[in-house]
Protein backbone atom coordinates (compact mmCIF):
# COMPACT_ATOMS: atom_id res chain seq x y z
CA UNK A 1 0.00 0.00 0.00
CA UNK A 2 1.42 3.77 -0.78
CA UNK A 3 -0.22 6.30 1.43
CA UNK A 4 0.37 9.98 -0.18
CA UNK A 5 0.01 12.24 3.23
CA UNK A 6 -0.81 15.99 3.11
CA UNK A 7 -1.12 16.99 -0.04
CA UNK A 8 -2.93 20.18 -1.74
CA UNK A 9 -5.51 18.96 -4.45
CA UNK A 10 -6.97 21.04 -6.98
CA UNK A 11 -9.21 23.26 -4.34
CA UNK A 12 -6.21 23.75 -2.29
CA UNK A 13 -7.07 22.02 0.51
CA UNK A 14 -5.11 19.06 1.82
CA UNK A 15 -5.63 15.67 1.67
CA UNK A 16 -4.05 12.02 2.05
CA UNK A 17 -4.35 9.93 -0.62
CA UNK A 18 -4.41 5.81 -0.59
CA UNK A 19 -3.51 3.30 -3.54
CA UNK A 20 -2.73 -0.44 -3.27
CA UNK A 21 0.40 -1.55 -4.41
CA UNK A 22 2.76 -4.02 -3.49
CA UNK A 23 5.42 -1.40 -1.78
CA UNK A 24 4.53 -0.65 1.63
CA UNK A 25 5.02 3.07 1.84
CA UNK A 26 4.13 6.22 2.69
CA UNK A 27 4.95 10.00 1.18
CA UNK A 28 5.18 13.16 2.61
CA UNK A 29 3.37 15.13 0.49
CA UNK A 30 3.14 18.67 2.06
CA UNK A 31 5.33 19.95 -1.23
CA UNK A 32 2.91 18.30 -3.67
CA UNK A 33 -0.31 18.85 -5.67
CA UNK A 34 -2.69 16.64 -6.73
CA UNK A 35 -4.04 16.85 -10.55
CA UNK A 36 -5.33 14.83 -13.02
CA UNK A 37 -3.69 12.67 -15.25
CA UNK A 38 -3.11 15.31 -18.11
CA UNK A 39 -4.10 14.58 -21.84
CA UNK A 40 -1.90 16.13 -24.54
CA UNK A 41 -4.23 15.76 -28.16
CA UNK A 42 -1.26 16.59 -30.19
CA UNK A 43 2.06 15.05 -30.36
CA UNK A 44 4.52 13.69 -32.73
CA UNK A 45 6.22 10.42 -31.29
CA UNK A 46 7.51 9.86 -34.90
CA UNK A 47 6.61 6.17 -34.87
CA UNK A 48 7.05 4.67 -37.66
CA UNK A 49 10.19 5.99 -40.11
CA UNK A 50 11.67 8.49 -38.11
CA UNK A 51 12.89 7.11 -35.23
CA UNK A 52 16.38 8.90 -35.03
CA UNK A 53 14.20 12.17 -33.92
CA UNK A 54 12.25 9.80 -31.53
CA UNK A 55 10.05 6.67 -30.14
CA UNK A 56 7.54 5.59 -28.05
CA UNK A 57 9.81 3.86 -25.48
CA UNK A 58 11.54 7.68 -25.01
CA UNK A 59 8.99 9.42 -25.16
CA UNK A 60 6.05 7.26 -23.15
CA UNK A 61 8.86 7.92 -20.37
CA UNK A 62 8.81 11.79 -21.20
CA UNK A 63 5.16 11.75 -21.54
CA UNK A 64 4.83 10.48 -17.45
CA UNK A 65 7.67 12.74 -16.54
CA UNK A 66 5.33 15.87 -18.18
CA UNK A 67 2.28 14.46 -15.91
CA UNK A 68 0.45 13.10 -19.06
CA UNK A 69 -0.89 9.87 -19.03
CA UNK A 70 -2.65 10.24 -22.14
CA UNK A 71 -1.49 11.42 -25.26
CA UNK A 72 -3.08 11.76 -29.13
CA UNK A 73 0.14 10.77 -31.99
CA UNK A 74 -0.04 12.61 -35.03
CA UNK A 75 0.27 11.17 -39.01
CA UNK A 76 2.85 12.40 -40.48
CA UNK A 77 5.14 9.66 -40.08
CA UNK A 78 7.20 7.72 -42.78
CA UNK A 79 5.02 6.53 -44.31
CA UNK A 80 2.50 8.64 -43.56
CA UNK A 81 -0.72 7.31 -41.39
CA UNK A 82 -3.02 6.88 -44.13
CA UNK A 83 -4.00 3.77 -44.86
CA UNK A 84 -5.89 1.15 -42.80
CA UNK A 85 -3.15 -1.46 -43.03
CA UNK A 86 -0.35 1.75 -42.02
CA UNK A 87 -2.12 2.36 -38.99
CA UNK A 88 -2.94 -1.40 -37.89
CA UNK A 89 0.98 -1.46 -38.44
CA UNK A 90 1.79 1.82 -35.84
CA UNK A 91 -0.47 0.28 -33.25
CA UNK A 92 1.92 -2.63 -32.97
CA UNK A 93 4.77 -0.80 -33.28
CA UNK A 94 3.37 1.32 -30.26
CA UNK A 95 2.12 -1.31 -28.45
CA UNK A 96 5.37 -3.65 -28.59
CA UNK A 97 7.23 -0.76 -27.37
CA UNK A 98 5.76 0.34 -24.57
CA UNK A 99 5.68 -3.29 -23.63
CA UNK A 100 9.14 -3.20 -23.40
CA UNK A 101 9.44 -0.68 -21.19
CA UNK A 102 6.53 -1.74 -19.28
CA UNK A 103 4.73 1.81 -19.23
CA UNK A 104 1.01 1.71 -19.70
CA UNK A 105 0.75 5.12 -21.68
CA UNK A 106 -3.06 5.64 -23.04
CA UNK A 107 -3.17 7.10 -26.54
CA UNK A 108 -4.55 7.95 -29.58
CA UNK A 109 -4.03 7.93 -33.25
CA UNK A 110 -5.26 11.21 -35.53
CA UNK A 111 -5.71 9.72 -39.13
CA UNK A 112 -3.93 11.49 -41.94
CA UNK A 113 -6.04 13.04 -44.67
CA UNK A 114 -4.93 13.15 -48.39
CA UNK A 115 -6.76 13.25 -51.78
CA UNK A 116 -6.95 9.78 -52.34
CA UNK A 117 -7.35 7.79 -49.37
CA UNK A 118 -11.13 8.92 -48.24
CA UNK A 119 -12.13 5.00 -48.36
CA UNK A 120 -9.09 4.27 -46.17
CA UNK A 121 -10.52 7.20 -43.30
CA UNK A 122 -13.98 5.21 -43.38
CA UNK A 123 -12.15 1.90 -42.94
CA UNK A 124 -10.07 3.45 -40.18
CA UNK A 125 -12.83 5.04 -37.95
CA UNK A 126 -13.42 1.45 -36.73
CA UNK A 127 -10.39 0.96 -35.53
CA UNK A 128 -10.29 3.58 -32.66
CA UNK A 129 -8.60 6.84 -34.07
CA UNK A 130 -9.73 10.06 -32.61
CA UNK A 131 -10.17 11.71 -35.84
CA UNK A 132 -8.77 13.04 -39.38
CA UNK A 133 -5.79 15.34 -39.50
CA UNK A 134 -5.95 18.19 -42.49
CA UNK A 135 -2.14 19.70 -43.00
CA UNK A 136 -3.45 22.94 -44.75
CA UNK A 137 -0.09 24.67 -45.06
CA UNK A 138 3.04 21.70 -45.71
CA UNK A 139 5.26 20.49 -42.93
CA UNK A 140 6.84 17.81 -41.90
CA UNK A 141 5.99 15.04 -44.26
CA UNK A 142 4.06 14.96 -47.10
CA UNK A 143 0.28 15.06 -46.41
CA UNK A 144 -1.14 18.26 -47.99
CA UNK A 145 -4.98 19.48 -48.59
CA UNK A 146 -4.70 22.95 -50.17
CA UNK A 147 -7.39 22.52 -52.94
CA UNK A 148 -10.75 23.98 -52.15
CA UNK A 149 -12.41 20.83 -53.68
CA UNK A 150 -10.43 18.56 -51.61
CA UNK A 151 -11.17 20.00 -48.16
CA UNK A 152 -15.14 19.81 -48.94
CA UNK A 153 -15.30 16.60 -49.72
CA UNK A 154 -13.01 15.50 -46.22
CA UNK A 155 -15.59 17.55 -44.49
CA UNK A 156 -18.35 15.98 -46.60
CA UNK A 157 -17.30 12.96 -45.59
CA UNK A 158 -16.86 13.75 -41.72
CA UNK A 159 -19.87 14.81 -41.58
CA UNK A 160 -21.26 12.21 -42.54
CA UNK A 161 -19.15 9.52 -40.51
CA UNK A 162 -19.63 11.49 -37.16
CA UNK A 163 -15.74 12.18 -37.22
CA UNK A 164 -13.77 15.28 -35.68
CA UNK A 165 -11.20 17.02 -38.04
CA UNK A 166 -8.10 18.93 -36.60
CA UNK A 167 -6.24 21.16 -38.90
CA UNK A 168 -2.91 22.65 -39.52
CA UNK A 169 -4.55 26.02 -40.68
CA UNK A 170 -1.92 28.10 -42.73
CA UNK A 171 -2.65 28.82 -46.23
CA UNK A 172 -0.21 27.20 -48.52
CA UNK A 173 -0.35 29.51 -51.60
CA UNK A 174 0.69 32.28 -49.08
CA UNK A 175 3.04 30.49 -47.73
CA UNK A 176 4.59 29.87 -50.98
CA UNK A 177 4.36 33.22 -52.83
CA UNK A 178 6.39 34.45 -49.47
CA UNK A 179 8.45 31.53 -49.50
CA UNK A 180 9.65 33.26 -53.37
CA UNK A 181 10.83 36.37 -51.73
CA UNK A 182 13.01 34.57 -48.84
CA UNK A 183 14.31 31.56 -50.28
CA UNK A 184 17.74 32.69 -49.85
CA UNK A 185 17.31 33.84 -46.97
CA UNK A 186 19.94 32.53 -43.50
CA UNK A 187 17.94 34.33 -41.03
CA UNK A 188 15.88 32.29 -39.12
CA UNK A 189 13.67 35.06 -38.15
CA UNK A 190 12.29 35.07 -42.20
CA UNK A 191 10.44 32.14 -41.24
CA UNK A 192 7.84 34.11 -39.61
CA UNK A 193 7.30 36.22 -42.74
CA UNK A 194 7.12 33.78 -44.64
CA UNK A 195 4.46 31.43 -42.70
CA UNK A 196 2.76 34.78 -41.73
CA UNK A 197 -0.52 35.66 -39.59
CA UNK A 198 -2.24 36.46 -42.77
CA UNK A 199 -1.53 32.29 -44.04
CA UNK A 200 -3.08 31.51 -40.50
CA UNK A 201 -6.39 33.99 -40.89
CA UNK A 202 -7.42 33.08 -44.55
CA UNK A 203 -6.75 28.60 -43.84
CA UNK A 204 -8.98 29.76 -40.02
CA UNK A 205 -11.59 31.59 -42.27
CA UNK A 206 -11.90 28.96 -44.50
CA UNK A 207 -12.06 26.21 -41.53
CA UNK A 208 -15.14 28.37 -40.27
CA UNK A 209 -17.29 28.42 -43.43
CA UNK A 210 -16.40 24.82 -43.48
CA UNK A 211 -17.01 23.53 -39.81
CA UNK A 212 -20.77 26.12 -39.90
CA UNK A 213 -21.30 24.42 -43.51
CA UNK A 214 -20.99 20.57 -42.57
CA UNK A 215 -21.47 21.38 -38.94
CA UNK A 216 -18.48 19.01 -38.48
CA UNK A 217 -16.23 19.82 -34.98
CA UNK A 218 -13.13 21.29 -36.12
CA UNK A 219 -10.03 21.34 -33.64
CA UNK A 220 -7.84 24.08 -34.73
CA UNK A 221 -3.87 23.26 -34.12
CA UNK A 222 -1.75 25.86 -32.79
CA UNK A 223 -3.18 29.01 -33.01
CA UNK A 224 -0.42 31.77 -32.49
CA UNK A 225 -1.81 35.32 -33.36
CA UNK A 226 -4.94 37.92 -32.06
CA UNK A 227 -6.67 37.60 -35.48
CA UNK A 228 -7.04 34.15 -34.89
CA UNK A 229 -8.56 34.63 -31.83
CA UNK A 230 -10.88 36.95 -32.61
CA UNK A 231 -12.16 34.85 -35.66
CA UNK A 232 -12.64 31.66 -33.31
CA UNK A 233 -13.97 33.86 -30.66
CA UNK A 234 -16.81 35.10 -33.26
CA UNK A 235 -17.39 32.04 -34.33
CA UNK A 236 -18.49 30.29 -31.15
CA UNK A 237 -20.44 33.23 -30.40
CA UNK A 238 -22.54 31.80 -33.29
CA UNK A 239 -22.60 28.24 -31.89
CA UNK A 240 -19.99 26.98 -34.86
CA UNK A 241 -18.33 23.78 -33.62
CA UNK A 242 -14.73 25.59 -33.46
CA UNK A 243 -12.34 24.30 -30.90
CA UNK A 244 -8.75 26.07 -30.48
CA UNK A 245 -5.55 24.71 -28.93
CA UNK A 246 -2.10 26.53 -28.19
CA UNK A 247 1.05 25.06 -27.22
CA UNK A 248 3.74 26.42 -24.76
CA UNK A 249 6.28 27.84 -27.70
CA UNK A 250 4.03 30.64 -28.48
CA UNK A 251 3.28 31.41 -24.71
CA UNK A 252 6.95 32.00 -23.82
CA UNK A 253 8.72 32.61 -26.57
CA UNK A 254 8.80 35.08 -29.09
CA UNK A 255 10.53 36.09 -32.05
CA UNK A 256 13.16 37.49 -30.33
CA UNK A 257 14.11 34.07 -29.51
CA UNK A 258 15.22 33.71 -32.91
CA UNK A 259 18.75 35.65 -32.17
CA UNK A 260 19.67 33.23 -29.25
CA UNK A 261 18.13 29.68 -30.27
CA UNK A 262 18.43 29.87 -34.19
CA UNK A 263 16.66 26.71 -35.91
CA UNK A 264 15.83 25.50 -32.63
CA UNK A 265 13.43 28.11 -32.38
CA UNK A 266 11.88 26.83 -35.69
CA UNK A 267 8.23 25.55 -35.84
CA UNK A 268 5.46 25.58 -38.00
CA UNK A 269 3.45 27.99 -37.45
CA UNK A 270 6.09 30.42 -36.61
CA UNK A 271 6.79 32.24 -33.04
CA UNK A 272 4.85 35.67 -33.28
CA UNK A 273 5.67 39.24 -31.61
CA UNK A 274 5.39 39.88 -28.14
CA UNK A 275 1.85 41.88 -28.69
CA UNK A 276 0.63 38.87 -29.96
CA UNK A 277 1.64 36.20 -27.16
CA UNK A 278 -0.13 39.01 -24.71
CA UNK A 279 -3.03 38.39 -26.39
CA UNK A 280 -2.58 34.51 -26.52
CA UNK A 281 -2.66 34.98 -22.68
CA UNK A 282 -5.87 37.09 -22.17
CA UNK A 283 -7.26 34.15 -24.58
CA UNK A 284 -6.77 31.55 -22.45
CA UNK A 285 -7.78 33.66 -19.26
CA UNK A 286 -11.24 34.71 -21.07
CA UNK A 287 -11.62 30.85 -21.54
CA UNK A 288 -11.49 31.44 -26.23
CA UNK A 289 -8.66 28.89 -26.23
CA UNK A 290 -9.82 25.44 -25.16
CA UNK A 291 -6.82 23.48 -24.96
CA UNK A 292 -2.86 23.67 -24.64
CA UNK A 293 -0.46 21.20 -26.19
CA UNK A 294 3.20 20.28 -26.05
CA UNK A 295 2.73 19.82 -29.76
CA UNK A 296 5.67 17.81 -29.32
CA UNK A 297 8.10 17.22 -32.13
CA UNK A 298 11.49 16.66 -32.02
CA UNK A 299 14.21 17.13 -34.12
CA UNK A 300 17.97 15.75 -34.31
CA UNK A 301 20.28 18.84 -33.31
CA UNK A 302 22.30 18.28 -36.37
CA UNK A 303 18.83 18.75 -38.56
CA UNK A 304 18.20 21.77 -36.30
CA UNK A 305 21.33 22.98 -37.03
CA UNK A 306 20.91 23.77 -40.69
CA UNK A 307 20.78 27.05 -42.39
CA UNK A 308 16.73 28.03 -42.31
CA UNK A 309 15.23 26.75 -45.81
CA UNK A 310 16.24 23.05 -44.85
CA UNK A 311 16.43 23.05 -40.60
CA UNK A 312 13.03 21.55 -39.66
CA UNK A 313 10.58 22.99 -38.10
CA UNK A 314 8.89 21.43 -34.43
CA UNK A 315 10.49 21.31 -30.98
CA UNK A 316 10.11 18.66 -27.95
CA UNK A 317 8.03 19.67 -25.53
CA UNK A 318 6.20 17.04 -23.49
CA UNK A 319 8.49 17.44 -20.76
CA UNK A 320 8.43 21.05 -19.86
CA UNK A 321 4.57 22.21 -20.74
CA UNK A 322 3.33 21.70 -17.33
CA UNK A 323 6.60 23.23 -15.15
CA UNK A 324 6.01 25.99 -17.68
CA UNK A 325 2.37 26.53 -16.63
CA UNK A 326 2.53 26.24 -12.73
CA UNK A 327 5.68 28.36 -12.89
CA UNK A 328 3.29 30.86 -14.31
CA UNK A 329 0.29 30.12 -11.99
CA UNK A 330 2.31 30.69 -9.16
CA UNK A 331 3.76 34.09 -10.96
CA UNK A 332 -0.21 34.36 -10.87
CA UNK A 333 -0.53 34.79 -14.96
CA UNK A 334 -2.98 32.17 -14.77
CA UNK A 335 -5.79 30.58 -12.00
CA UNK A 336 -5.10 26.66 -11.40
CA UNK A 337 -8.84 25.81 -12.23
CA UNK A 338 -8.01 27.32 -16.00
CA UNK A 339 -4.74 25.24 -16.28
CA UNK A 340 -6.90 21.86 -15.21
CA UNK A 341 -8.90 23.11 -17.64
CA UNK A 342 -6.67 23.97 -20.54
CA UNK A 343 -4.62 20.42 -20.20
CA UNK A 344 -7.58 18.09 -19.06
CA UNK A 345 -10.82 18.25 -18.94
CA UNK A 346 -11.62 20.46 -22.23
CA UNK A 347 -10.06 18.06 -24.01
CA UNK A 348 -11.66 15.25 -22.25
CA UNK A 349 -14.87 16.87 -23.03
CA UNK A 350 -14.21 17.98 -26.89
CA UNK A 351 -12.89 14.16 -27.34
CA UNK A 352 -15.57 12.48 -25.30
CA UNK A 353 -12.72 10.39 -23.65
CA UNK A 354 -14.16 7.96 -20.60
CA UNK A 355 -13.11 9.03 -16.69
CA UNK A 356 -10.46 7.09 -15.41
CA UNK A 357 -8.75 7.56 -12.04
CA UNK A 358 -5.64 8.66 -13.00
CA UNK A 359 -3.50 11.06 -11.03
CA UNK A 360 -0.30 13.07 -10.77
CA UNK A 361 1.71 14.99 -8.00
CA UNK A 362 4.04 17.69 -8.78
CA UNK A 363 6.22 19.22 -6.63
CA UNK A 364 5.21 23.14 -6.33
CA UNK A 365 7.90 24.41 -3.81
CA UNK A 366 11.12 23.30 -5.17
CA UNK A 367 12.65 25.11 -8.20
CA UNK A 368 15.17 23.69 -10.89
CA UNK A 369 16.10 24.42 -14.07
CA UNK A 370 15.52 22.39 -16.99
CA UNK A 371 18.80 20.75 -17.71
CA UNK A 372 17.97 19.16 -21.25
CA UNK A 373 20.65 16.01 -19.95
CA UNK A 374 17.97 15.12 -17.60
CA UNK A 375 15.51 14.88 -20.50
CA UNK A 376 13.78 11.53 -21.69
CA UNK A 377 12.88 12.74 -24.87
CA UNK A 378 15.34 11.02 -27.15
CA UNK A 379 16.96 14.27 -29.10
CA UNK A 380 18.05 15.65 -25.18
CA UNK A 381 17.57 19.35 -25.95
CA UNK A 382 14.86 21.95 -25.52
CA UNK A 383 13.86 25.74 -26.41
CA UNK A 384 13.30 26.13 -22.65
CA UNK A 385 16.72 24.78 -21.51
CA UNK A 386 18.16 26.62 -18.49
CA UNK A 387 14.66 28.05 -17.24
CA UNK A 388 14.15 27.82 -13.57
CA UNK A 389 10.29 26.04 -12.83
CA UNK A 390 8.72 24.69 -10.44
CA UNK A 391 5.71 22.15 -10.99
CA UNK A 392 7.78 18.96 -11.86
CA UNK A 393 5.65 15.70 -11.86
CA UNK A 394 7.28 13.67 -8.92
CA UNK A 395 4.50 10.60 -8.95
CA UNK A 396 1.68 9.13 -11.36
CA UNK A 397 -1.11 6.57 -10.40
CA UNK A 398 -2.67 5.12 -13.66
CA UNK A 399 -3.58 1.77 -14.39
CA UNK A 400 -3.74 0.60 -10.97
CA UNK A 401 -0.22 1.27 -10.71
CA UNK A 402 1.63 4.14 -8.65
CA UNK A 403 4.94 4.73 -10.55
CA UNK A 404 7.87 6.96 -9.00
CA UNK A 405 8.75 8.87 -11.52
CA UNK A 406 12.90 9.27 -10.52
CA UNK A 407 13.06 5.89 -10.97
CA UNK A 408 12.47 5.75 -14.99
């Protein structure tokens, strides 16, 4: 039995806490709080193809050591997840790896979308993904719906399957006639002129008309700028099924960050101005933003590395989103109701995921910085290396089993 003594849960009031187990032991807990088991609906574990960047037996470990014990894996793999027979093939891939390291991780699989594979999403809605993924605007990989035509008949066919779409919204022909004027470019800071806010507005414009036309729930990735904002906000003032997520790069960093972190501060979309992350905040204050996630996706350092027109764009960040958000709870920037919120239950509620007992305890008094050696993620380097925050998981019940986190 493991007795967790004194500790704060989400109301900030104290409380002891009881699981069976086969260690006899009990915690002091008067430096810990209590939460959820967090769900992150939008990572890249790179599983199958690209496995040098990362895997599921790194990054179920950085996954716990975040506090998430449930994650959603993204497409755009090699090959890409678009076929039935692909994704039968990436469950046992994930499945036989986190068996080896004996880590009982709950996820998801998005579905990739492209223009010939709509018989292949119908096939693969019985066999438990969460929904289709839409890359608007290219990234990593090759799965691309920038045709007008296209992008009706995915929603057509949502709608019609009962099936939630999430979408990289940036508008490629944008992207591309901006991409023309910085080709050449070797500063890194280009890249957010060339994937600019206006790319992001006229793809979220278009996902609107779309997601009122089909009535089809449509889980926007990554928003980054005001405009966006205020579009989503307007929409769900008319009842449009529009959901929004952020992720921690756009909350604290900027594009000064460019001049100290180079490609590593590389990712599709593009880190905005400071005016615009202010906003970002009063978003998720005034509740527009449903959701943050790591949106993690790691790159090798020596692929980070490159000059800008060939250095990848994503970062890791499964590891650091929730330090990041306590640390800024506690610099009271945010309530702790809205961070349960933004990294739980909205997205339990937008993904209709079952209740489960799951639970995490993270330190809240002790401070370290994020050393990107201690890392589990498998490239061992972050955007967010040297910050001091507080907020580190420490323990995670899920599964029946209470796991100490130091010891993975």
């Amino acid at each position: 039995m493991v007795i967790v003594k004194n500790v704060l849960n989400p109301k900030l009031e104290r409380e002891d806490f009881t699981f069976a187990n086969n260690d006899n032991l009990e915690i002091d807990g008067s430096n810990l709080l209590a939460l959820p088991g967090l769900i992150d609906p939008h990572v890249h574990f790179r599983v199958p193809g690209l496995e040098e960047k990362e895997d599921w037996r790194h990054a179920a470990k950085a996954a716990f050591k975040g506090g998430y014990t449930t994650v959603f894996d993204m497409p755009n793999t090699n090959p890409a997840t678009i076929t039935y027979d692909r994704l039968q093939q990436k469950y046992e891939i994930i499945n036989k790896q986190l068996t080896e390291i004996n880590l009982p991780l709950k996820y998801k699989l998005w579905f990739g979308a492209d223009k010939n594979n709509f018989q292949e999403i119908i096939k693969a809605k019985e066999a438990r993904i969460i929904g289709i993924k839409v890359f608007m605007g290219a990234s990593t990989g090759d799965l691309l719906m920038d045709d007008l035509s296209s992008l009706h008949a995915i929603y057509a066919l949502a709608s019609a399957h009962n099936l939630m779409i999430a979408l990289h919204a940036e508008d490629e022909l944008i992207i591309q006639q901006n991409l023309a004027l910085y080709k050449d470019s070797t500063n890194y800071a280009d890249h957010s002129k060339i994937r600019s806010i206006e790319a992001a507005v006229t793809a979220i414009r278009l996902v609107i008309e779309l997601a009122k036309l089909y009535k089809v729930p449509s889980y926007i990735l990554h928003v980054s700028s005001q405009k966006e904002i205020e579009l989503i906000a307007l929409a769900k003032s008319q009842n449009i099924p529009i959901y929004a997520e952020t992720c921690p790069h756009y909350l604290f960093l900027d594009d000064s960050s460019y001049e100290t972190l180079n490609g590593k501060a590389k990712m599709n979309p593009p880190l905005r101005n400071k005016n615009e992350q202010k906003y970002l905040w009063k978003a998720l204050n005034d509740g527009v933003i449903d959701t943050i996630a790591s949106d993690h996706a790691p790159h090798t350092l020596e692929e980070k590395q490159q000059p800008l027109c060939k250095c990848p764009s994503g970062v890791p960040g499964i590891e650091t989103t929730l330090p990041l958000m306590i640390s800024a709870y506690l610099d009271k920037k945010i309530s702790l109701n809205r961070i349960v919120e933004l990294l739980y239950s909205k997205a339990k509620e937008i993904f209709n995921l079952p209740t489960n007992d799951d639970l995490i305890f993270i330190d809240i008094k002790n401070y370290r910085k994020v050393n990107e050696q201690d890392l589990c993620t498998k490239t061992k380097w972050s955007p967010f290396a040297g910050l001091n925050l507080t907020g580190w998981p420490q323990y995670v019940y899920t599964c029946g089993r209470f796991i100490d986190l130091s010891k993975l």
